[in-house]
C-alpha atoms as a PDB file:
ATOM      1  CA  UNK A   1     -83.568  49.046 121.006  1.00  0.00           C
ATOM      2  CA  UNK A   2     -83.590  52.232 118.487  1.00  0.00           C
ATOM      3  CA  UNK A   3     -79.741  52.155 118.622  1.00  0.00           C
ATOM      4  CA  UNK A   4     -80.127  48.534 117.334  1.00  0.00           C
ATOM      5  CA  UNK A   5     -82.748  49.294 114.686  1.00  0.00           C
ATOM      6  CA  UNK A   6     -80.571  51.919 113.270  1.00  0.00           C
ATOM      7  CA  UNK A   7     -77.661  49.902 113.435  1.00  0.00           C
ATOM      8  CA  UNK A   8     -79.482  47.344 110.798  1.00  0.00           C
ATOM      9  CA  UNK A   9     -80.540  50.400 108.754  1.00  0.00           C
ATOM     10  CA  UNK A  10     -76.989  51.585 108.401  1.00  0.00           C
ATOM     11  CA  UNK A  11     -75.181  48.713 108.450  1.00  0.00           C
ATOM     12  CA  UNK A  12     -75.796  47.480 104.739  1.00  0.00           C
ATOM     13  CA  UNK A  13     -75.072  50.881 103.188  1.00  0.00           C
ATOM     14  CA  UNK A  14     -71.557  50.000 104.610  1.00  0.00           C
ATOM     15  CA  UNK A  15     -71.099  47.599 102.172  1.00  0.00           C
ATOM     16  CA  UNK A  16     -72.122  48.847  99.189  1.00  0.00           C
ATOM     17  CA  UNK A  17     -69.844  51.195  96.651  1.00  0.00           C
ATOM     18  CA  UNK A  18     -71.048  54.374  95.286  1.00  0.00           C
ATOM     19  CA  UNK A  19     -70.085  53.366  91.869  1.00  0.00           C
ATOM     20  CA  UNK A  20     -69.057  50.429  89.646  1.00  0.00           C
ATOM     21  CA  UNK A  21     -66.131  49.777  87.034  1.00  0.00           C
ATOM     22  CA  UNK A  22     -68.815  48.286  84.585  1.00  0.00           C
ATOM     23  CA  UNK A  23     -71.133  51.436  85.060  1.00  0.00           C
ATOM     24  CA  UNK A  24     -68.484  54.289  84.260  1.00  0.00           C
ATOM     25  CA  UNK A  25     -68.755  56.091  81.161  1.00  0.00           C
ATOM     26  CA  UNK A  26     -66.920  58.583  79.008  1.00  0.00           C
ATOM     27  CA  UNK A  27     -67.717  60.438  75.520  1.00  0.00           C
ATOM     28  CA  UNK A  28     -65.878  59.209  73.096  1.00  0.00           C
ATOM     29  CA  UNK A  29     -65.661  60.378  69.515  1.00  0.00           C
ATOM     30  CA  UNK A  30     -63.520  59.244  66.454  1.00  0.00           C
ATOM     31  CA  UNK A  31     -60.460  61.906  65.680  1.00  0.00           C
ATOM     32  CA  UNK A  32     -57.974  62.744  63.670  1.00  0.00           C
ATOM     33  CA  UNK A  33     -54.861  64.104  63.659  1.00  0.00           C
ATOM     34  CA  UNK A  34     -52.792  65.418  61.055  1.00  0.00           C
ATOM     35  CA  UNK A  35     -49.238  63.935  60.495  1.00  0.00           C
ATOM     36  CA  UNK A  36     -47.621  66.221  57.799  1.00  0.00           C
ATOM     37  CA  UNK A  37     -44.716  68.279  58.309  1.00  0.00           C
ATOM     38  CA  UNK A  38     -45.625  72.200  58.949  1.00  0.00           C
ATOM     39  CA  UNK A  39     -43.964  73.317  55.701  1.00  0.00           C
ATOM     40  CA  UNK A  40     -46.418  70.795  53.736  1.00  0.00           C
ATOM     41  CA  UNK A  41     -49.487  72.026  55.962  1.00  0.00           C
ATOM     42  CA  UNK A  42     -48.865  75.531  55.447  1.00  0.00           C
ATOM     43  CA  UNK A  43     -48.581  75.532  52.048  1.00  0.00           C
ATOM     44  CA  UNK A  44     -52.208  73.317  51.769  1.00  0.00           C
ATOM     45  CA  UNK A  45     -53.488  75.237  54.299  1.00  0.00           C
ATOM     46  CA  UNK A  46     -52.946  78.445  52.007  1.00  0.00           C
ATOM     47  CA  UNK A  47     -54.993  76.446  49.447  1.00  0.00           C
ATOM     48  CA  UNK A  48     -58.071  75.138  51.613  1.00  0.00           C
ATOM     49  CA  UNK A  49     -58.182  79.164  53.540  1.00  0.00           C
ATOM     50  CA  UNK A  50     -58.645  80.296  49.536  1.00  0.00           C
ATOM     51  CA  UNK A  51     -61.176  78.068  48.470  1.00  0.00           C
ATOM     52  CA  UNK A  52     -62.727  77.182  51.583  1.00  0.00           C
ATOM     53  CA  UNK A  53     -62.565  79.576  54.049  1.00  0.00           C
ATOM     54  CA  UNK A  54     -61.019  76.993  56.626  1.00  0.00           C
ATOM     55  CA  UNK A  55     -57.633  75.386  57.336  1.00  0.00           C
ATOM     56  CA  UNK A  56     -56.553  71.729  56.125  1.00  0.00           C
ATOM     57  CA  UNK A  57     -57.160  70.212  59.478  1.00  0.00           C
ATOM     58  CA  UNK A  58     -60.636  71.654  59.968  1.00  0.00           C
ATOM     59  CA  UNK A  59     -61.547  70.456  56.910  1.00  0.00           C
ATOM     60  CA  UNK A  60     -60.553  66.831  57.410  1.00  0.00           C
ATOM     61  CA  UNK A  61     -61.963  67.019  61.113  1.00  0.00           C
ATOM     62  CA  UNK A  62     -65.145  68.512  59.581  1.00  0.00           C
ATOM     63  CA  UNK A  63     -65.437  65.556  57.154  1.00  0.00           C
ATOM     64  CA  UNK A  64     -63.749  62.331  59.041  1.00  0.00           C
ATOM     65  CA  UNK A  65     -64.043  63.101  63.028  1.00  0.00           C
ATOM     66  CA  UNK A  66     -67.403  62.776  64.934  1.00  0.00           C
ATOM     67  CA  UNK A  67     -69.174  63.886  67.409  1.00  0.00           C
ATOM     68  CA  UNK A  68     -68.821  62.203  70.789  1.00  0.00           C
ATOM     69  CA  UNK A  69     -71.326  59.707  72.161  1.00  0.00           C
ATOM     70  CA  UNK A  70     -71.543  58.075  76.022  1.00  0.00           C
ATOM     71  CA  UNK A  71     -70.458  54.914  75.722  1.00  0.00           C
ATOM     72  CA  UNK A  72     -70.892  52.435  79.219  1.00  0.00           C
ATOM     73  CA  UNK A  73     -69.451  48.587  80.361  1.00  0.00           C
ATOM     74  CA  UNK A  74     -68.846  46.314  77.445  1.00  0.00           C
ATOM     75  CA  UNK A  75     -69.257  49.578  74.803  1.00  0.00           C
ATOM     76  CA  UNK A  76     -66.910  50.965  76.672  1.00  0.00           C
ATOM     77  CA  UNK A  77     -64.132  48.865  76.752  1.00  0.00           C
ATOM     78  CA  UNK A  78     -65.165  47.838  72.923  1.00  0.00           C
ATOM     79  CA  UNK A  79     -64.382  51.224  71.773  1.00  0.00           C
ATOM     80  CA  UNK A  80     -61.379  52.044  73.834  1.00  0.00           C
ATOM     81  CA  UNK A  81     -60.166  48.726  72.197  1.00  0.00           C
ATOM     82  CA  UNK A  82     -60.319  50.347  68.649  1.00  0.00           C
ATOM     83  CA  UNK A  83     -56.994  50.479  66.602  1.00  0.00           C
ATOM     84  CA  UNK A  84     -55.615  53.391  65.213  1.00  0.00           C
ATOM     85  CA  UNK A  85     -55.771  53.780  61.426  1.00  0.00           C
ATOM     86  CA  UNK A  86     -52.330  55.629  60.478  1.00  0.00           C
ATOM     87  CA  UNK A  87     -51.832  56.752  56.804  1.00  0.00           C
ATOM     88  CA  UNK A  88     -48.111  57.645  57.119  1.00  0.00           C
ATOM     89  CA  UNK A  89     -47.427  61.271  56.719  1.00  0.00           C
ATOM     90  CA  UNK A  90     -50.866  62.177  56.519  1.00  0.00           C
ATOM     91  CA  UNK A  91     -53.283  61.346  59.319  1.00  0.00           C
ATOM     92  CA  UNK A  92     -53.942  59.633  62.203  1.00  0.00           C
ATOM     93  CA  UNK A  93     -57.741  58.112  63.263  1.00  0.00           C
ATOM     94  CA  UNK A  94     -58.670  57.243  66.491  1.00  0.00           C
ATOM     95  CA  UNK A  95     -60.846  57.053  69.477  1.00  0.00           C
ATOM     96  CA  UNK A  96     -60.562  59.758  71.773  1.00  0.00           C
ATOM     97  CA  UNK A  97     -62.473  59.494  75.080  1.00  0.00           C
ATOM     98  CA  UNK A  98     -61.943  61.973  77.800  1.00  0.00           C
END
C-alpha cells in the first residue's frame, strides 16, 4: 500500500519539464559596432583620446549602446526580432543577447 501511495506521489513529477521555451530569458542590450577601416579609426581615435580621454568606439558605445535588461516569452522573441540599423562605413546597431 505505501509503495502505491508513493507511486501516485511520484508519478506526476514524471511528466512535468523543469523548464519552458516561453519562460527562458536572456539580457539583452542595444550595441554597436564600429564599421570603419583601422586607418580611419586610428586617426579619430587620436582625436577623441585628446579631447576626451577615451577612444572613438567608447565614446559612441558610451552615448548609443545600453545597458542590458531580462527580457522573457513574447519580449523575448520581440527583441531578438529587432533589425539591425547599418550606416555603411560607420556603425552597426543591434540587439545583443547572450
Amino acid at each position: 500500500m505505501k509503495k502505491l501511495l508513493y507511486l501516485l506521489l511520484i508519478v506526476p513529477f514524471a511528466f512535468t519539464s523543469c523548464e519552458k521555451d516561453e519562460d527562458k530569458c536572456e539580457n539583452c542590450g542595444l550595441a554597436v559596432e564600429i564599421l570603419l577601416d583601422q586607418a580611419a579609426q586610428d586617426s579619430i581615435d587620436v582625436l577623441y583620446l585628446e579631447t576626451m580621454n577615451m577612444t572613438y568606439e567608447e565614446y559612441i558605445n558610451s552615448m548609443y549602446a545600453s545597458d542590458s535588461e531580462e527580457y522573457c516569452g513574447d519580449d523575448l522573441t520581440d527583441i531578438k526580432a529587432t533589425e539591425d540599423v547599418v550606416v555603411p562605413g560607420m556603425y552597426r546597431y543591434y540587439i545583443d543577447c547572450n
